[in-house]
PDB file of N, CA and C in Angstrom:
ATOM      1  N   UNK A   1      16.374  -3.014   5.142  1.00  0.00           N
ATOM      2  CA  UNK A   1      15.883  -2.171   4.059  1.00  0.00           C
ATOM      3  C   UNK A   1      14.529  -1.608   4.454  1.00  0.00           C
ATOM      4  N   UNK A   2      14.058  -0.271   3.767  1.00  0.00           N
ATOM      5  CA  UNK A   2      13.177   0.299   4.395  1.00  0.00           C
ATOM      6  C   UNK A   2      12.261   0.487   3.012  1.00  0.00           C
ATOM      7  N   UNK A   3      11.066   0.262   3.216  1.00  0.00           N
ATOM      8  CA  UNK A   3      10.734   0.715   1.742  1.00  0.00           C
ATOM      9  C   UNK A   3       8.858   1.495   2.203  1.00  0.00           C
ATOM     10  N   UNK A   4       8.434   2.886   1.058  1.00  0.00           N
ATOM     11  CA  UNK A   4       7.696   3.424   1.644  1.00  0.00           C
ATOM     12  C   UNK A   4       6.612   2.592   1.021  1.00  0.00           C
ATOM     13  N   UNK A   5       5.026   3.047   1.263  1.00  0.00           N
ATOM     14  CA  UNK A   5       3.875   2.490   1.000  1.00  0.00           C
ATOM     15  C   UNK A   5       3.974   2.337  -0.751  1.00  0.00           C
ATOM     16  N   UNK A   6       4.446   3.618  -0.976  1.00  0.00           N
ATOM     17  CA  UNK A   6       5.018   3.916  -2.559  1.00  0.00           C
ATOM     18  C   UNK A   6       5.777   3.267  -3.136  1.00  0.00           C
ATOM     19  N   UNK A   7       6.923   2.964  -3.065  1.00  0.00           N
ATOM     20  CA  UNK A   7       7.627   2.171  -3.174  1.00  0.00           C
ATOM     21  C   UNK A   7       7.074   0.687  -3.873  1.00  0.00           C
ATOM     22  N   UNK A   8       6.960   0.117  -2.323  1.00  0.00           N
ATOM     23  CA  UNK A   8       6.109  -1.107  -2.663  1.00  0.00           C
ATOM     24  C   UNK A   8       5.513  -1.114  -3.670  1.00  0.00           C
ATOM     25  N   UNK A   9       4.259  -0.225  -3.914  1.00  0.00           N
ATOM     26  CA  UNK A   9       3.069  -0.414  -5.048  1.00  0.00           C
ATOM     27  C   UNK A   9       4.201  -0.310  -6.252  1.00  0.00           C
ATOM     28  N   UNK A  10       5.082   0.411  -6.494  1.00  0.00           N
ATOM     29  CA  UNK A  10       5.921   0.873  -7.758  1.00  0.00           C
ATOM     30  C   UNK A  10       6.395  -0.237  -8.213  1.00  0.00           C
ATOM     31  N   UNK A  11       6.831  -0.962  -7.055  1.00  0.00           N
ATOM     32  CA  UNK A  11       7.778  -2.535  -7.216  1.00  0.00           C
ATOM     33  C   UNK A  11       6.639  -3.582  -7.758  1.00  0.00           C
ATOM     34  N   UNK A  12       5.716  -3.398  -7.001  1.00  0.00           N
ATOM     35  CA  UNK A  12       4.819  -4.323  -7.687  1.00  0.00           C
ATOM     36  C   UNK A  12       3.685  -3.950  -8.993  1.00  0.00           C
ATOM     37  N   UNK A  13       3.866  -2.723  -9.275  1.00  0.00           N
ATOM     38  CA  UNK A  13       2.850  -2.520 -10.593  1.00  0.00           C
ATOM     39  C   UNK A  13       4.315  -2.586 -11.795  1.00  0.00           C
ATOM     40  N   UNK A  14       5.581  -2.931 -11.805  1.00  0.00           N
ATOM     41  CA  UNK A  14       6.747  -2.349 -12.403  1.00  0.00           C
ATOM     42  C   UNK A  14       6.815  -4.341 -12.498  1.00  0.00           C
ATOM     43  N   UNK A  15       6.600  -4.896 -11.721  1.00  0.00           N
ATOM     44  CA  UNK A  15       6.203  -6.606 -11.994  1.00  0.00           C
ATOM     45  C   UNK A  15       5.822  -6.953 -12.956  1.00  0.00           C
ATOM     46  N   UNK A  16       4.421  -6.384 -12.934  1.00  0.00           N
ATOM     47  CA  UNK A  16       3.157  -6.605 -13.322  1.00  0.00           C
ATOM     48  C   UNK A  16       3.523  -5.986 -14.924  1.00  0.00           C
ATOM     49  N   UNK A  17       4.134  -4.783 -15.261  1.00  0.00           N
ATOM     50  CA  UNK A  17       4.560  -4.742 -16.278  1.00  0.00           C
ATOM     51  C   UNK A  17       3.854  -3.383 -16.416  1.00  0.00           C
ATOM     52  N   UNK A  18       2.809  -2.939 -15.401  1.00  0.00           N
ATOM     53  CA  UNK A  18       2.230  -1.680 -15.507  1.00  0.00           C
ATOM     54  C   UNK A  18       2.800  -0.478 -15.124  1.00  0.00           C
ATOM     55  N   UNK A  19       2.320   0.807 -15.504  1.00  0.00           N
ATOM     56  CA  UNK A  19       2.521   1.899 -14.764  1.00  0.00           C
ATOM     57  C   UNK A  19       1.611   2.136 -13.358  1.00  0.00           C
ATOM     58  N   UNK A  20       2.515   2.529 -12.680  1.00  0.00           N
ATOM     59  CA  UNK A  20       2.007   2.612 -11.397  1.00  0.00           C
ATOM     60  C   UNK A  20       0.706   3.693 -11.375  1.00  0.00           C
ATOM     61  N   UNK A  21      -0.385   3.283 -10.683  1.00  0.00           N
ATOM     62  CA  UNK A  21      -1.625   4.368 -10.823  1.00  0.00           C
ATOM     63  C   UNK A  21      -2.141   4.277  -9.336  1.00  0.00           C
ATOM     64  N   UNK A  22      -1.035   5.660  -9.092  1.00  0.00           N
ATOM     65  CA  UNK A  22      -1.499   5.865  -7.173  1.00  0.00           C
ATOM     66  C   UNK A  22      -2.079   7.462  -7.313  1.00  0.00           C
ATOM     67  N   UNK A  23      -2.998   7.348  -6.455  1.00  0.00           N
ATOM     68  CA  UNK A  23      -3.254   8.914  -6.127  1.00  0.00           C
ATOM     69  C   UNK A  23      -3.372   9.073  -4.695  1.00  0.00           C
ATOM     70  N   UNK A  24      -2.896  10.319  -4.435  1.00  0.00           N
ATOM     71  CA  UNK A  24      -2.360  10.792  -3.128  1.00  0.00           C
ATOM     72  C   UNK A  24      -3.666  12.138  -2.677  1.00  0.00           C
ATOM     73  N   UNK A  25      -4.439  11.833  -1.133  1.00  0.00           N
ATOM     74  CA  UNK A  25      -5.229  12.165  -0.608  1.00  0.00           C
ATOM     75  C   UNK A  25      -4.700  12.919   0.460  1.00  0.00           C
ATOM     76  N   UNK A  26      -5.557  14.021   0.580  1.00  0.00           N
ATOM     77  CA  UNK A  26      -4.643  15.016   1.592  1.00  0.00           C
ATOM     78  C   UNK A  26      -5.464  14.055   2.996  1.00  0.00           C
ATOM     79  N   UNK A  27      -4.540  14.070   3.915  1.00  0.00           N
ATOM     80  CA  UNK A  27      -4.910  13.571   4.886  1.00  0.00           C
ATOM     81  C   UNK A  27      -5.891  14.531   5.932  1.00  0.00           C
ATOM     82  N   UNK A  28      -5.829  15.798   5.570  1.00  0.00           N
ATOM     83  CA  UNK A  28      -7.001  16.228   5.927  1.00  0.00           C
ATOM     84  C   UNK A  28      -8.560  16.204   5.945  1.00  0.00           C
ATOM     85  N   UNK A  29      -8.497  15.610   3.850  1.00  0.00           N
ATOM     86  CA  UNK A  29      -9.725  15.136   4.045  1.00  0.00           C
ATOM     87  C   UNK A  29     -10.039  14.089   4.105  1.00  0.00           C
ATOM     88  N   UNK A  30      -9.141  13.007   4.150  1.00  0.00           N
ATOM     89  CA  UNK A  30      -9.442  11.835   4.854  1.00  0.00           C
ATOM     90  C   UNK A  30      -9.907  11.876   6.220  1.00  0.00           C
ATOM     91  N   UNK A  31      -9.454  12.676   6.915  1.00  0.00           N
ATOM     92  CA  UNK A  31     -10.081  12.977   8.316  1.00  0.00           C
ATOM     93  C   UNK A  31     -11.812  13.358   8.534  1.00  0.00           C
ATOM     94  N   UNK A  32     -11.918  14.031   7.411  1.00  0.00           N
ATOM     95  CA  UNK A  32     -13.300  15.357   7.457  1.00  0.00           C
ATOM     96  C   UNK A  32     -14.410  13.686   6.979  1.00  0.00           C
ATOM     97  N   UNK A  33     -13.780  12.687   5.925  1.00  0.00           N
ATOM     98  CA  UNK A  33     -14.672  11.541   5.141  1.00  0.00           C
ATOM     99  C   UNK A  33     -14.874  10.831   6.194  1.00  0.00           C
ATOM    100  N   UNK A  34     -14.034  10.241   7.196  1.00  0.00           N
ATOM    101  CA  UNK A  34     -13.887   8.546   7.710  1.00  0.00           C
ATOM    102  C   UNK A  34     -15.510   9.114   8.422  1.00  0.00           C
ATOM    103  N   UNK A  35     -15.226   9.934   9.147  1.00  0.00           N
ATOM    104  CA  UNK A  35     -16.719   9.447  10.292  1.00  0.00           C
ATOM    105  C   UNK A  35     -17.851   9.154   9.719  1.00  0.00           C
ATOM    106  N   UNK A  36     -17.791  10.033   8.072  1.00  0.00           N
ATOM    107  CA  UNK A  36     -18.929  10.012   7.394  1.00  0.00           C
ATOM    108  C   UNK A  36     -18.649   8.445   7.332  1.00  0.00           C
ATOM    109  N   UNK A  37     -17.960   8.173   6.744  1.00  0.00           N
ATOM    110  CA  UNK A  37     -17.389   6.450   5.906  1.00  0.00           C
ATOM    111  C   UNK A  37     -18.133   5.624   6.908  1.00  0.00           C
ATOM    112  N   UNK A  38     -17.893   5.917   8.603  1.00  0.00           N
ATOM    113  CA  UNK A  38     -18.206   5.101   9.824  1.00  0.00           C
ATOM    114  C   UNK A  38     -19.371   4.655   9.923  1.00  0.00           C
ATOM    115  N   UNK A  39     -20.272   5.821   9.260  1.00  0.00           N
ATOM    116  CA  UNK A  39     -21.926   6.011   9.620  1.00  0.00           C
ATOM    117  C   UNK A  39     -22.733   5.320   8.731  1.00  0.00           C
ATOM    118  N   UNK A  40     -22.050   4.946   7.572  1.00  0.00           N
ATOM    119  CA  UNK A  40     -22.213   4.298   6.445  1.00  0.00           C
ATOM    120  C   UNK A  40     -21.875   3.136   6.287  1.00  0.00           C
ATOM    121  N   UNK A  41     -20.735   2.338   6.358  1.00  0.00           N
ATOM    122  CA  UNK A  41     -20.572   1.434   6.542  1.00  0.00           C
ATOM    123  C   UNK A  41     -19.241   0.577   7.334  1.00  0.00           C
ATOM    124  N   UNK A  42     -19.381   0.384   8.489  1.00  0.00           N
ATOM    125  CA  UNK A  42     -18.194   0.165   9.502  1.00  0.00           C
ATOM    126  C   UNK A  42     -17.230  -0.817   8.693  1.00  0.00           C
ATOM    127  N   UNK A  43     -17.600  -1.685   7.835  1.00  0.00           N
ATOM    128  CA  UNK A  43     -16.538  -2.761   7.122  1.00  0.00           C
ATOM    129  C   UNK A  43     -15.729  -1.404   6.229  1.00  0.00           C
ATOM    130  N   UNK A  44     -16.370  -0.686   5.268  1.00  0.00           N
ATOM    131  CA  UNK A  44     -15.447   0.303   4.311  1.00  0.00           C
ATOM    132  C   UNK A  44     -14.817   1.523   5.651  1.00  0.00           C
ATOM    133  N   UNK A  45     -15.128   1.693   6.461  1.00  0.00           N
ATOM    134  CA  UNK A  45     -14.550   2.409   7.919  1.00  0.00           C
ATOM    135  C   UNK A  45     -13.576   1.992   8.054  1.00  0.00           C
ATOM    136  N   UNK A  46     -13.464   0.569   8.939  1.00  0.00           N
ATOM    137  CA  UNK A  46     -12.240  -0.023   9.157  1.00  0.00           C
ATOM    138  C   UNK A  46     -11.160  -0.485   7.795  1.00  0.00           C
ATOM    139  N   UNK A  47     -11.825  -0.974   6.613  1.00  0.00           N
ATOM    140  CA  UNK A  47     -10.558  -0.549   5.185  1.00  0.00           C
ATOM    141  C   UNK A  47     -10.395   0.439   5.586  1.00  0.00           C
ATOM    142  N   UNK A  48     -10.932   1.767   5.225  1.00  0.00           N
ATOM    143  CA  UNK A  48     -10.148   3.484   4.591  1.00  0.00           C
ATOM    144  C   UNK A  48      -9.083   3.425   5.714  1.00  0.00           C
ATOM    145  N   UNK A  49      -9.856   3.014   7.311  1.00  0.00           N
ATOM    146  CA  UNK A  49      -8.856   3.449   8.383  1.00  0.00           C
ATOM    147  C   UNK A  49      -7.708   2.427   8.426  1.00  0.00           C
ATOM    148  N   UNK A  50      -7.425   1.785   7.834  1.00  0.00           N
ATOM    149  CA  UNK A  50      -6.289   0.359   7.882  1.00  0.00           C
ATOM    150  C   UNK A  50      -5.582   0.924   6.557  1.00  0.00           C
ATOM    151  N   UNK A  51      -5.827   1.590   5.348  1.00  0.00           N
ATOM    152  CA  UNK A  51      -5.123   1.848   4.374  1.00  0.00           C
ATOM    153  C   UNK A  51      -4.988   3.213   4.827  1.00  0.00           C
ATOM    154  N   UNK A  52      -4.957   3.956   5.262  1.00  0.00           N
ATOM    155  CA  UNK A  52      -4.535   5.417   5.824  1.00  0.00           C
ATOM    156  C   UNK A  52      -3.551   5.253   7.177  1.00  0.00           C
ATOM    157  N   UNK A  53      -3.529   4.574   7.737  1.00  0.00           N
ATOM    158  CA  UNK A  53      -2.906   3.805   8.754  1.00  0.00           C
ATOM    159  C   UNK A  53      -1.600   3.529   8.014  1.00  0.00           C
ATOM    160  N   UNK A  54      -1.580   2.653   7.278  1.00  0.00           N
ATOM    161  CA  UNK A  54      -0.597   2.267   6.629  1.00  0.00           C
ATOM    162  C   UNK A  54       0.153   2.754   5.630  1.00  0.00           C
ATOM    163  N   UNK A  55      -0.503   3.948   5.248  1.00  0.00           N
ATOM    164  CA  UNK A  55       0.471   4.486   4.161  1.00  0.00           C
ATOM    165  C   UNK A  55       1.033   5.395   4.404  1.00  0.00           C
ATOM    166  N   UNK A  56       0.947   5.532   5.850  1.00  0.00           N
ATOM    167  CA  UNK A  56       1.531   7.364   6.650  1.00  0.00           C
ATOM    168  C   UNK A  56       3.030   6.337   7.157  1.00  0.00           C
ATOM    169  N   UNK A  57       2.891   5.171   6.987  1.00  0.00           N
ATOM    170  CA  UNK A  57       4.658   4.741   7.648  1.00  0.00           C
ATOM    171  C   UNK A  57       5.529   4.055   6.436  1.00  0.00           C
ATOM    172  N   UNK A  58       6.415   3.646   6.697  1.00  0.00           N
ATOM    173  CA  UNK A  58       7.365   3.312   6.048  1.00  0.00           C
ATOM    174  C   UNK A  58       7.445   1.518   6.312  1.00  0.00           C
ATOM    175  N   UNK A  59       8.020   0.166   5.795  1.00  0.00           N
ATOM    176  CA  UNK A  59       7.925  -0.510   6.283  1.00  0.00           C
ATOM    177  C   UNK A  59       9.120  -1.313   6.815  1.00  0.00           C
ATOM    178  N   UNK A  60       9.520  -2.132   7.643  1.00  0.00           N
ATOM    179  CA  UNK A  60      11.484  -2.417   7.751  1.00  0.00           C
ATOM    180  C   UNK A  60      10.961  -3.527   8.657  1.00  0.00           C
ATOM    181  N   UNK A  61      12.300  -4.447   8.350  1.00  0.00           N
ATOM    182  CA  UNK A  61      12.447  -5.311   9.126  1.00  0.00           C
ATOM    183  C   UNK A  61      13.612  -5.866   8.583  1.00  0.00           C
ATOM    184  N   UNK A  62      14.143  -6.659   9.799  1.00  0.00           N
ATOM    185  CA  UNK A  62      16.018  -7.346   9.542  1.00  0.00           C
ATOM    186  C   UNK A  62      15.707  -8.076   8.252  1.00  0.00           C
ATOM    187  N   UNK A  63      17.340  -7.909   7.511  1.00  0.00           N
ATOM    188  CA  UNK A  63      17.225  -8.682   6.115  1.00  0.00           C
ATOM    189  C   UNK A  63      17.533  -9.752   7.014  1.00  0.00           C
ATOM    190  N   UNK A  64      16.881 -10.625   5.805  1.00  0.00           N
ATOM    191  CA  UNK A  64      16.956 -12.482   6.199  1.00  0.00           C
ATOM    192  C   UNK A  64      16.711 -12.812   4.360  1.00  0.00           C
ATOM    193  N   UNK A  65      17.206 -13.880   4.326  1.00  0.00           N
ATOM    194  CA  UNK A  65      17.442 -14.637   3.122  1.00  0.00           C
ATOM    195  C   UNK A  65      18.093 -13.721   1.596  1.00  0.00           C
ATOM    196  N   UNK A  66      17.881 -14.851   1.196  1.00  0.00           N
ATOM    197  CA  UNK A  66      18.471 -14.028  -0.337  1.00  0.00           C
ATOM    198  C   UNK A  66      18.007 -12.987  -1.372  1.00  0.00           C
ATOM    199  N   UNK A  67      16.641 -13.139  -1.119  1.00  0.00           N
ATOM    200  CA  UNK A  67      15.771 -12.536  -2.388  1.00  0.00           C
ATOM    201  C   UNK A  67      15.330 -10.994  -1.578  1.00  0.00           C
ATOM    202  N   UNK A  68      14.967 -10.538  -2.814  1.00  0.00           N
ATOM    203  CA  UNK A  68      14.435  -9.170  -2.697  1.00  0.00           C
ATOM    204  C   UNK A  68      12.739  -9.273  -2.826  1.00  0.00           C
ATOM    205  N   UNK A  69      11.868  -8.184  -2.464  1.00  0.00           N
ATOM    206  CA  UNK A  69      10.906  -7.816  -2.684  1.00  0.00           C
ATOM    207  C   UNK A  69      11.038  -7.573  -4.307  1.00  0.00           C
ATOM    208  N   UNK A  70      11.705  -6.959  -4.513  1.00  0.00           N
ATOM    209  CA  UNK A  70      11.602  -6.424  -6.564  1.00  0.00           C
ATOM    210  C   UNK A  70      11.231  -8.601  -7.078  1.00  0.00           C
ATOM    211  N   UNK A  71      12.625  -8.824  -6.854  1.00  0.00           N
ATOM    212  CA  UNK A  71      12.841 -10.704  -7.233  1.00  0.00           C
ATOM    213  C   UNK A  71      11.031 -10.979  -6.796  1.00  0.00           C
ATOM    214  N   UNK A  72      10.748 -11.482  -5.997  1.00  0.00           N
ATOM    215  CA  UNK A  72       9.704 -12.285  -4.933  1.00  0.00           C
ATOM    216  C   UNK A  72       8.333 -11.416  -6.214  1.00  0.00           C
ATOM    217  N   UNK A  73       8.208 -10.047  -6.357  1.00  0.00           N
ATOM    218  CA  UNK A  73       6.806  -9.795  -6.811  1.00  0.00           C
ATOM    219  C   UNK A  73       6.937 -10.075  -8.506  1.00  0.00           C
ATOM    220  N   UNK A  74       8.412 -10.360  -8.884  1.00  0.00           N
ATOM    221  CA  UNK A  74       8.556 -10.700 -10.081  1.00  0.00           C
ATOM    222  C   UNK A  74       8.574 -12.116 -10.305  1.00  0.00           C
ATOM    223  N   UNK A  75       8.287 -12.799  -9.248  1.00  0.00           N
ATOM    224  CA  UNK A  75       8.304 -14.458  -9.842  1.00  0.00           C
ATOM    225  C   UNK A  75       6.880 -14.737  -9.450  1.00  0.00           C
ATOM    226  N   UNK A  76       5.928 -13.569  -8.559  1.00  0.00           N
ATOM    227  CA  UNK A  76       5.029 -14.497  -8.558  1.00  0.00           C
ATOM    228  C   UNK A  76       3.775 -13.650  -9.220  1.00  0.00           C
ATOM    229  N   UNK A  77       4.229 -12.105  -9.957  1.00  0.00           N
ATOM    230  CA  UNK A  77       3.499 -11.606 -11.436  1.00  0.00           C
ATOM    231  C   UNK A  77       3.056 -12.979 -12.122  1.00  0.00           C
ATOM    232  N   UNK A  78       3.519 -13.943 -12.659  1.00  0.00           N
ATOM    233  CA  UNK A  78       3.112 -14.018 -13.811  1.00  0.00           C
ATOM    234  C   UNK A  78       1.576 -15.358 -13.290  1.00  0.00           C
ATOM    235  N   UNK A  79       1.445 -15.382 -12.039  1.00  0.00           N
ATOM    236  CA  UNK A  79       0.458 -15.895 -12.007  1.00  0.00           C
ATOM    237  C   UNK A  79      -0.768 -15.243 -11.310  1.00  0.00           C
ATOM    238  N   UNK A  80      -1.113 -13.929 -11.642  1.00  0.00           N
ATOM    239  CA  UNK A  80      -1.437 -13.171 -11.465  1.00  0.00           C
ATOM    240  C   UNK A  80      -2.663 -12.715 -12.552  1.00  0.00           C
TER     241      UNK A  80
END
């Protein structure tokens, strides 16, 4: 199963019992910010660049066991 960066968050704010609250950044100006971000502070640098990294792919790997991602973020919502 393949599921996007989107996805995920949907599955897990849809747990949680919330509406999902994503906003979508043109990756252009994420480009024009980071160096600024760099010069400022290399810890919020390496976040922006690890969450921009990651939300440009999709995520997959072989099914194994029984449960789902939807199941798994719904049993462990409520201690949250």
């Amino acid at each position: 199963m393949s599921y996007s960066y989107r996805e995920i968050a949907e599955l897990a704010f849809a747990a949680l019992g919330k509406s999902t609250r994503l906003r979508r950044v043109p990756l252009w100006l994420v480009r024009v910010v980071l160096p600024v971000v760099r010069l400022l502070s290399k810890r919020f640098y390496s976040i922006a660049l690890g969450i921009t990294t990651i939300s440009q792919h999709d995520f997959e790997a072989p099914k194994s066991g029984t449960h789902t991602l939807k199941e798994y973020f719904e049993k462990i919502a409520p201690e949250l």
